[in-house]
N, C-alpha and C. Protein backbone atom coordinates (compact mmCIF):
# COMPACT_ATOMS: atom_id res chain seq x y z
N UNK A 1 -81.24 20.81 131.54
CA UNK A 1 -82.53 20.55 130.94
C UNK A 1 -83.60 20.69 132.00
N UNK A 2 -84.90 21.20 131.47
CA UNK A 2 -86.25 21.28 132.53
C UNK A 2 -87.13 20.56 132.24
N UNK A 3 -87.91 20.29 133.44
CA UNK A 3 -89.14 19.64 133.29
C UNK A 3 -89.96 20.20 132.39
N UNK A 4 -90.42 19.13 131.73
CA UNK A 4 -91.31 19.99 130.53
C UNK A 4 -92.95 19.45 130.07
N UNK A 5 -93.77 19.81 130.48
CA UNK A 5 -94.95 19.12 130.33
C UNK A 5 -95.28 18.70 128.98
N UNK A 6 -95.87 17.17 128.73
CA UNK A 6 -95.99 16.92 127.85
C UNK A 6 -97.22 17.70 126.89
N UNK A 7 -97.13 17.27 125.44
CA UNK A 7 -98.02 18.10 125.20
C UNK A 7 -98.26 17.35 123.80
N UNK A 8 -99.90 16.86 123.82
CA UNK A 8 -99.81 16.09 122.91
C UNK A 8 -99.94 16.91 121.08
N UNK A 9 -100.37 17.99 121.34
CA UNK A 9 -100.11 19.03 120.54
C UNK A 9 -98.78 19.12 119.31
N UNK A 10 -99.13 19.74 118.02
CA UNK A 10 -97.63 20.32 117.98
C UNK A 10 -96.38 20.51 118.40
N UNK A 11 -95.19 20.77 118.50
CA UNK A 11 -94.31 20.87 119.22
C UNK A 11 -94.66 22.48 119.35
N UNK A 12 -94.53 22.66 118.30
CA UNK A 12 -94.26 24.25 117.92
C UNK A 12 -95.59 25.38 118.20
N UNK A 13 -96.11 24.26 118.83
CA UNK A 13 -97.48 25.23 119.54
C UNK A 13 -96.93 25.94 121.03
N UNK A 14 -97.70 26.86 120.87
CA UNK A 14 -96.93 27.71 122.60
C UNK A 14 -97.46 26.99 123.34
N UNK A 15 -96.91 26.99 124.66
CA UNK A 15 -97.88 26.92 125.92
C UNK A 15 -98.97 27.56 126.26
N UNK A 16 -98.75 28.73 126.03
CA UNK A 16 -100.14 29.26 126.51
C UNK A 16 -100.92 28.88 125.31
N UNK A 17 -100.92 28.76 124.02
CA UNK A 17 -102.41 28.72 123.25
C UNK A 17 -102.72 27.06 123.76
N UNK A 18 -101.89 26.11 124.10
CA UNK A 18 -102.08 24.69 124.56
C UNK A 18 -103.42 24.97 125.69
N UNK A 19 -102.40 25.71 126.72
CA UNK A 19 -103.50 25.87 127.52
C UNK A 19 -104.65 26.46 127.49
N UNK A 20 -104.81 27.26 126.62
CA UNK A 20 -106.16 27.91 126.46
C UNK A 20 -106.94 27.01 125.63
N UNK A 21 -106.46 26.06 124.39
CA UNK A 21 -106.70 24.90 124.23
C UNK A 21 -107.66 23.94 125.42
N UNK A 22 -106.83 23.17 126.19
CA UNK A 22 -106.92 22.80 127.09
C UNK A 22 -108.03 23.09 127.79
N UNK A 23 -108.45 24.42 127.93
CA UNK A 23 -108.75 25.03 128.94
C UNK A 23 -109.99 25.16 128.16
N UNK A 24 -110.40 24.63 127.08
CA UNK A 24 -111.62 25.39 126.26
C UNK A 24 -112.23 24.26 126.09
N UNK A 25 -111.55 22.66 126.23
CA UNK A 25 -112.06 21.36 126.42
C UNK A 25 -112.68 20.89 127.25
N UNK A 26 -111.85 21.57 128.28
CA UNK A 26 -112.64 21.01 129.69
C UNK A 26 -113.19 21.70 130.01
N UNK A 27 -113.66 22.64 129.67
CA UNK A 27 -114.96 23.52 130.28
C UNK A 27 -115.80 23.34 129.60
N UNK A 28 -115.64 22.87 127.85
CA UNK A 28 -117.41 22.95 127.32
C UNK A 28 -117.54 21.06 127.07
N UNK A 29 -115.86 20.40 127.01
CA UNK A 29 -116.26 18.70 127.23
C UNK A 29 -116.85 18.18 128.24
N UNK A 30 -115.78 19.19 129.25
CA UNK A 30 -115.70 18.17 130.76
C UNK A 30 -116.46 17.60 131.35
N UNK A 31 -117.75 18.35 131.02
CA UNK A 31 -119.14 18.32 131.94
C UNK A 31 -119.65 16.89 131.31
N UNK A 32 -119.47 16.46 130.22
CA UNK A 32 -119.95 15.69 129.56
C UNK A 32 -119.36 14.25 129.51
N UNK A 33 -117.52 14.56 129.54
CA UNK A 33 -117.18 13.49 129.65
C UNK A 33 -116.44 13.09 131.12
N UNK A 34 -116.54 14.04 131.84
CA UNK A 34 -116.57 14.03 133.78
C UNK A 34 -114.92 13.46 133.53
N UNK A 35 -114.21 14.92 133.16
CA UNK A 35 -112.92 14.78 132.72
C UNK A 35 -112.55 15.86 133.20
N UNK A 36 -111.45 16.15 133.71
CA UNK A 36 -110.40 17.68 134.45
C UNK A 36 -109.05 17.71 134.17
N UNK A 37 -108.38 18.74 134.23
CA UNK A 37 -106.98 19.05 134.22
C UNK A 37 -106.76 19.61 135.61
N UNK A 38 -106.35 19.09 136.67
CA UNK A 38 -105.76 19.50 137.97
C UNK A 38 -104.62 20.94 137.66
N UNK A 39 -104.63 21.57 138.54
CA UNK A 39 -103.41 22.37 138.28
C UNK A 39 -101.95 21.64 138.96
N UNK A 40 -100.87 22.81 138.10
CA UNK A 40 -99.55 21.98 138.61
C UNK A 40 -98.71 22.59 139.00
N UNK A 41 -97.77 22.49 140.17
CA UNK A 41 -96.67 23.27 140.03
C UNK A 41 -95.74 22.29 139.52
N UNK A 42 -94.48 23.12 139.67
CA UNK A 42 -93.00 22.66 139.07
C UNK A 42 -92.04 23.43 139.63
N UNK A 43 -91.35 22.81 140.50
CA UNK A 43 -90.17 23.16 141.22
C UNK A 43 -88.56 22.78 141.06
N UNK A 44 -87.87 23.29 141.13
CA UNK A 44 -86.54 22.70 141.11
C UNK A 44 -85.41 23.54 142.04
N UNK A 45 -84.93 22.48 142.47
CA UNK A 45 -83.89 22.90 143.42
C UNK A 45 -82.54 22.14 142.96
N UNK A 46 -81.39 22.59 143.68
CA UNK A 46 -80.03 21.66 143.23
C UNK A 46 -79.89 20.10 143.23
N UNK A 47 -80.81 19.49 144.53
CA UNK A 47 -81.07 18.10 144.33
C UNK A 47 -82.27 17.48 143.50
N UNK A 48 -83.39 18.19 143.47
CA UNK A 48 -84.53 17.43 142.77
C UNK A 48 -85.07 18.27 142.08
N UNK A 49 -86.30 17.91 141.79
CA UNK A 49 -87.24 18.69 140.89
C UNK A 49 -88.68 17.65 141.76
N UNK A 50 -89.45 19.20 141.77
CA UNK A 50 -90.75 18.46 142.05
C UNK A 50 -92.31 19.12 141.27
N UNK A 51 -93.05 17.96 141.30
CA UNK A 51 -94.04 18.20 140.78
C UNK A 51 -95.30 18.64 141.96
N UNK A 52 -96.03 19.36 142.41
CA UNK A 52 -97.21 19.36 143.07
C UNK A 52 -98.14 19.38 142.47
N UNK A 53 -99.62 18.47 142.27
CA UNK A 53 -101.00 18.20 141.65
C UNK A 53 -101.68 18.49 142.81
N UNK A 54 -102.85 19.76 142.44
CA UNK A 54 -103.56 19.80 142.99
C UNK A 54 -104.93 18.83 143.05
N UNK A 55 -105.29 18.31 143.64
CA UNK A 55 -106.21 17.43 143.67
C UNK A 55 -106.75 17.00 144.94
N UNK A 56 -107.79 17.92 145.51
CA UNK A 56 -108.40 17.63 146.84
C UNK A 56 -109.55 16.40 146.57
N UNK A 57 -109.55 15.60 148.12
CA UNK A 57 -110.65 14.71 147.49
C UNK A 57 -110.05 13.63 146.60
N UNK A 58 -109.30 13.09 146.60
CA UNK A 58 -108.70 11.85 145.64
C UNK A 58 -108.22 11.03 146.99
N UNK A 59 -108.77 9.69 146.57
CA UNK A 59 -108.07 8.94 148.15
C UNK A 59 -107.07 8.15 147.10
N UNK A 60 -105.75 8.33 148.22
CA UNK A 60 -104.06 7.60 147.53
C UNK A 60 -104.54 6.37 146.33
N UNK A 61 -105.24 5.56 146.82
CA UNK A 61 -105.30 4.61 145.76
C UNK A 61 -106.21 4.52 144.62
N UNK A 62 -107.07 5.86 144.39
CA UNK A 62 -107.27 6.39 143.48
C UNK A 62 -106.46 6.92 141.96
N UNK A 63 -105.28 7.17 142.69
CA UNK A 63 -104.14 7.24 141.72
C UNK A 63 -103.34 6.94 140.74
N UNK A 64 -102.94 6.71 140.00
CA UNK A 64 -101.61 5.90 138.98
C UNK A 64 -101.06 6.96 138.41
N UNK A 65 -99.75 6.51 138.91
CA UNK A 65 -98.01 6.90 138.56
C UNK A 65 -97.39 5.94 137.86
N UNK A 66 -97.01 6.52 136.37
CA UNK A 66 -95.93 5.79 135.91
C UNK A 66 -95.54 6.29 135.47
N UNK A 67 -93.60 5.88 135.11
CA UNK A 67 -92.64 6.22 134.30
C UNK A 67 -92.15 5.49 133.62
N UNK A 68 -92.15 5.93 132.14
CA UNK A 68 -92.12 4.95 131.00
C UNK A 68 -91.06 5.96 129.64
N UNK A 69 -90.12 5.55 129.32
CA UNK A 69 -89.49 6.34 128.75
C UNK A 69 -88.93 7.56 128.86
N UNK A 70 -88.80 7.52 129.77
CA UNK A 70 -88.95 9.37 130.17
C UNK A 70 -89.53 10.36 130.35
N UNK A 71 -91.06 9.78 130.42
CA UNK A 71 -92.26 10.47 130.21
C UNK A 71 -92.94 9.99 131.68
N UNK A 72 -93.66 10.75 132.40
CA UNK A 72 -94.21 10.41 134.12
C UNK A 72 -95.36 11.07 133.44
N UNK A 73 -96.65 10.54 133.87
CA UNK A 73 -97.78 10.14 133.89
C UNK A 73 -98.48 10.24 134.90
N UNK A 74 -99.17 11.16 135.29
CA UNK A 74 -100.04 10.91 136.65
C UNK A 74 -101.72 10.90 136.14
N UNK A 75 -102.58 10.14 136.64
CA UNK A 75 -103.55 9.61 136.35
C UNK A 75 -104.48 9.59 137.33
N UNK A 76 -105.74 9.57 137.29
CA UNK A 76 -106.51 9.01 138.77
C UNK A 76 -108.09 9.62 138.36
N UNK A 77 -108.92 9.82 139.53
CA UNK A 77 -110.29 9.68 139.92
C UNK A 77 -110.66 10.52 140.63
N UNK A 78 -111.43 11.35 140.67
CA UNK A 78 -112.44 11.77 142.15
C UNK A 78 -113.64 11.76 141.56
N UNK A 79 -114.28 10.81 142.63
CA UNK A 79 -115.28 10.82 142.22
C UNK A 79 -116.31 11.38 143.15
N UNK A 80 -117.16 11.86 142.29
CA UNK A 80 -118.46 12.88 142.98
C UNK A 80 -119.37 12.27 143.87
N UNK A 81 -119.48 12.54 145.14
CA UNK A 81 -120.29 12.54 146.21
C UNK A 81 -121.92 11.90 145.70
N UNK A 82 -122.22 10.73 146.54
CA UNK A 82 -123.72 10.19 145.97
C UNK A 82 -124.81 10.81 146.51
N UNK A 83 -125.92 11.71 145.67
CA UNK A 83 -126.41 11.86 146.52
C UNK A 83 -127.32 11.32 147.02
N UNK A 84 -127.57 12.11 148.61
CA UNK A 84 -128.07 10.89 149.46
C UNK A 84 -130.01 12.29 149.68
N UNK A 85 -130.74 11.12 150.31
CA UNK A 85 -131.91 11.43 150.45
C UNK A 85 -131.85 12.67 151.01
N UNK A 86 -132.78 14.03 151.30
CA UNK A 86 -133.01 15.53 151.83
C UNK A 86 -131.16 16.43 151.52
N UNK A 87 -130.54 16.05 150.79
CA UNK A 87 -129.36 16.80 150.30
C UNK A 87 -129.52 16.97 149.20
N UNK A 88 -129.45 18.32 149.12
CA UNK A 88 -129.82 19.07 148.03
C UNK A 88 -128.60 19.86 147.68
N UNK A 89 -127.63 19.48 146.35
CA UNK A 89 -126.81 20.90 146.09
C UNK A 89 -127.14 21.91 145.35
N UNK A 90 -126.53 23.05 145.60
CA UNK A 90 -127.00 24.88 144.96
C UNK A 90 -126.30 24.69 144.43
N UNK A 91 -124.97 24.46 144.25
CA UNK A 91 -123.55 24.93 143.36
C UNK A 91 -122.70 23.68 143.72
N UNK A 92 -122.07 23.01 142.73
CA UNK A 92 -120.98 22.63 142.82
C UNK A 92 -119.72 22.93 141.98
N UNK A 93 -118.61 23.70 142.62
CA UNK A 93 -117.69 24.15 141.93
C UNK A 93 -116.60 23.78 141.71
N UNK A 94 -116.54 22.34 142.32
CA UNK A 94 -115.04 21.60 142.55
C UNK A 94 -115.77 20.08 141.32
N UNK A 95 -113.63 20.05 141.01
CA UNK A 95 -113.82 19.09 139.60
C UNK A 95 -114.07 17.69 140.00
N UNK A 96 -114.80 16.93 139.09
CA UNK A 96 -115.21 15.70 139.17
C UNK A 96 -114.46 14.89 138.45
N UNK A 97 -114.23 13.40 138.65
CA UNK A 97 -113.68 12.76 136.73
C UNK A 97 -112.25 12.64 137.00
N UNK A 98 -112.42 11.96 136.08
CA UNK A 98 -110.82 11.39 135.76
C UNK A 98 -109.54 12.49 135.05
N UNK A 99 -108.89 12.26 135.46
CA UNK A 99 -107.47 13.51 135.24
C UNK A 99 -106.70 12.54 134.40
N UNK A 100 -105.66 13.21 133.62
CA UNK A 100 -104.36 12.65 133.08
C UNK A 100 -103.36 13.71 133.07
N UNK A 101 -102.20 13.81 133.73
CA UNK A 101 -101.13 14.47 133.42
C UNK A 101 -100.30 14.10 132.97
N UNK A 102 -99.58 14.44 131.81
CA UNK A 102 -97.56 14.19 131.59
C UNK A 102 -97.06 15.21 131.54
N UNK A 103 -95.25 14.54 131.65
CA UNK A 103 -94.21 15.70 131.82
C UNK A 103 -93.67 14.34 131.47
N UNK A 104 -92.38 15.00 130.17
CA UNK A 104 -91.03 14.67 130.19
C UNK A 104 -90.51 14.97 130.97
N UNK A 105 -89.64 13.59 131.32
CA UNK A 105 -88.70 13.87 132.64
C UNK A 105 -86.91 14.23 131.71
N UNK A 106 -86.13 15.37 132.24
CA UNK A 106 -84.73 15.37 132.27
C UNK A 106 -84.11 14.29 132.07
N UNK A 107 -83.22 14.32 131.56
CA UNK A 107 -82.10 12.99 131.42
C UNK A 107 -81.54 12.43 133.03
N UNK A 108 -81.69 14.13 133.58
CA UNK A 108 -80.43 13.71 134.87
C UNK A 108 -81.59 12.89 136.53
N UNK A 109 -82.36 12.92 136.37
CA UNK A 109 -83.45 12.30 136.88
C UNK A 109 -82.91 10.70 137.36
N UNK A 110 -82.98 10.72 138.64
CA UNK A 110 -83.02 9.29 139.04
C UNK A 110 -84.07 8.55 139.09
N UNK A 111 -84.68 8.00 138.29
CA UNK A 111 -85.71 7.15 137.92
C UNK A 111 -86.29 6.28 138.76
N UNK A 112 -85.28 5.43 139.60
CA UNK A 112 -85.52 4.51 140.51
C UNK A 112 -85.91 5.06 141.74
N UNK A 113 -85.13 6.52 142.02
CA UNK A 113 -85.86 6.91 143.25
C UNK A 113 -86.51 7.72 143.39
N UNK A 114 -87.80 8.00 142.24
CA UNK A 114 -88.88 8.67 142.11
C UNK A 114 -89.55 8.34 143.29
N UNK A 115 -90.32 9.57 144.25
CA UNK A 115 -91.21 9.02 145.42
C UNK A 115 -92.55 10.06 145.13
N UNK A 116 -93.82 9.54 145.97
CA UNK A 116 -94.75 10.30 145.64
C UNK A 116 -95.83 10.18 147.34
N UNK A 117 -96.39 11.50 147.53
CA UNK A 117 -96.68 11.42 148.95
C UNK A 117 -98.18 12.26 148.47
N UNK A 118 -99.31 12.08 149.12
CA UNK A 118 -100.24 13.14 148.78
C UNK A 118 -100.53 13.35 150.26
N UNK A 119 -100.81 14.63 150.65
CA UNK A 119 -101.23 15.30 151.65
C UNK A 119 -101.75 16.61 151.94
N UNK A 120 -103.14 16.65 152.22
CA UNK A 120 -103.65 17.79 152.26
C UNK A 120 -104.21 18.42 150.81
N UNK A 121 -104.49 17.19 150.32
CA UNK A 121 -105.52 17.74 149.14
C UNK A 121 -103.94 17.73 148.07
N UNK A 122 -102.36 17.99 147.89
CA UNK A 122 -101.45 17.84 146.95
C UNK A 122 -100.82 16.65 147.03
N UNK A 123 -100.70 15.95 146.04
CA UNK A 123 -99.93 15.04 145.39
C UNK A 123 -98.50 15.61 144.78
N UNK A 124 -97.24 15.06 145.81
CA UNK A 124 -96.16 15.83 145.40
C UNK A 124 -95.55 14.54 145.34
N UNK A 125 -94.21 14.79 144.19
CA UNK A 125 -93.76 13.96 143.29
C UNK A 125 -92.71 14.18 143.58
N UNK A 126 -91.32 13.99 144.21
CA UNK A 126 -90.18 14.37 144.35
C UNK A 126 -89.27 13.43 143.18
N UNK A 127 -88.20 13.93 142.16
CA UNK A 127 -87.51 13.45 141.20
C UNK A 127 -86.33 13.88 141.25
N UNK A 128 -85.70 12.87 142.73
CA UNK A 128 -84.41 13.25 142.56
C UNK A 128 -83.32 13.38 141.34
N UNK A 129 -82.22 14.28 141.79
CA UNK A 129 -81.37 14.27 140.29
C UNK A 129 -79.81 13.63 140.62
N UNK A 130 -79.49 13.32 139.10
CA UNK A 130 -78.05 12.67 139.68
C UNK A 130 -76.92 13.77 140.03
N UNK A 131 -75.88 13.74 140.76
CA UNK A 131 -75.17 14.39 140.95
C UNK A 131 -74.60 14.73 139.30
N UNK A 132 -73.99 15.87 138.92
CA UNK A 132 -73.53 16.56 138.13
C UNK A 132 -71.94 16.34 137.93
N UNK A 133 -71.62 15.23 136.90
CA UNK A 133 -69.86 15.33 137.10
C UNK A 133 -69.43 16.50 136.12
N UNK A 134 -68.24 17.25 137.11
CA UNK A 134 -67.45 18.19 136.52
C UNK A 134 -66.45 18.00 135.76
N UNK A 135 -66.02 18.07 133.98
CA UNK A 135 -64.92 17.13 133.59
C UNK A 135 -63.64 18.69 133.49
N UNK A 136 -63.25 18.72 134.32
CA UNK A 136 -62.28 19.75 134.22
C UNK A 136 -60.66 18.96 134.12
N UNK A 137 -60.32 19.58 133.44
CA UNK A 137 -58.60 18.93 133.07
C UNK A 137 -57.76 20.67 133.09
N UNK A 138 -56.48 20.36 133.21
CA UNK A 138 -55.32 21.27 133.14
C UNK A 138 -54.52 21.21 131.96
N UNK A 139 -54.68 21.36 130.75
CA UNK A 139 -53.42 21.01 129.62
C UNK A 139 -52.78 22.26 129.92
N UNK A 140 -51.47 21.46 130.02
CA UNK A 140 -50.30 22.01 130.17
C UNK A 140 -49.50 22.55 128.27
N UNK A 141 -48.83 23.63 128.66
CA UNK A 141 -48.47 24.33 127.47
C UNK A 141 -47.24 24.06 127.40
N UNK A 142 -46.69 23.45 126.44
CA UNK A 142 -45.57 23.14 125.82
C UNK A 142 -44.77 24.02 124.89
């Protein structure tokens, strides 16, 4: 089984129209309700699976992580720079506002030793997995 981002959508909606969905909220909401979708990767290797959130500008305790049913949740803040007296901005092109991500987590997921590190602007999520038992038997032919 894979990591699978949640999606509060349909089931039977694709990913991509989700995201273009998605993607059509926060560009004509966002501004309004100072709301973003970070981008994500999704990795997996033989021991874990990991998540990377891009999110420069978020200080650690800005954050919330939880796992609740099988479902991981990442949550948090950046908030926009005050401005201060003779600073003037031309452009600002980086996201402001509060984020929400989910992903169903796998069955084989060790829950308890979910860890989470941010550095360098990514928030990475490591979800270790349980080892894999092999049920192999020999019946013998009579």
């Amino acid at each position: 089984m894979k990591l699978v981002r949640y999606n509060q959508l349909e089931p039977q909606v694709p990913a991509s129209f989700s995201s273009m969905i998605d993607r059509l909220f926060n560009e004509s909401l966002g501004a309004n309700l100072k709301q973003f979708s970070p981008a994500v990767d999704i990795a997996e290797d033989e021991k874990a699976y990991e998540i990377h959130v891009a999110v420069p500008g978020v200080k650690k305790s800005d954050f919330k992580i939880e796992l609740l049913d099988g479902k991981l949740t990442i949550s948090g803040e950046r908030k926009q720079e005050e401005k201060k007296e003779g600073k003037n901005f031309h452009s600002i092109e980086t996201q402001y506002g509060s984020f929400k991500r989910s992903f169903f987590i796998p069955e084989d997921v060790k829950e308890d030793q979910v860890e989470a590190a941010y550095e360098d602007g990514l928030l990475k999520i490591s979800l270790p997995k349980r080892e894999k038992k092999v049920n192999k038997s020999t019946i013998e032919v009579k």
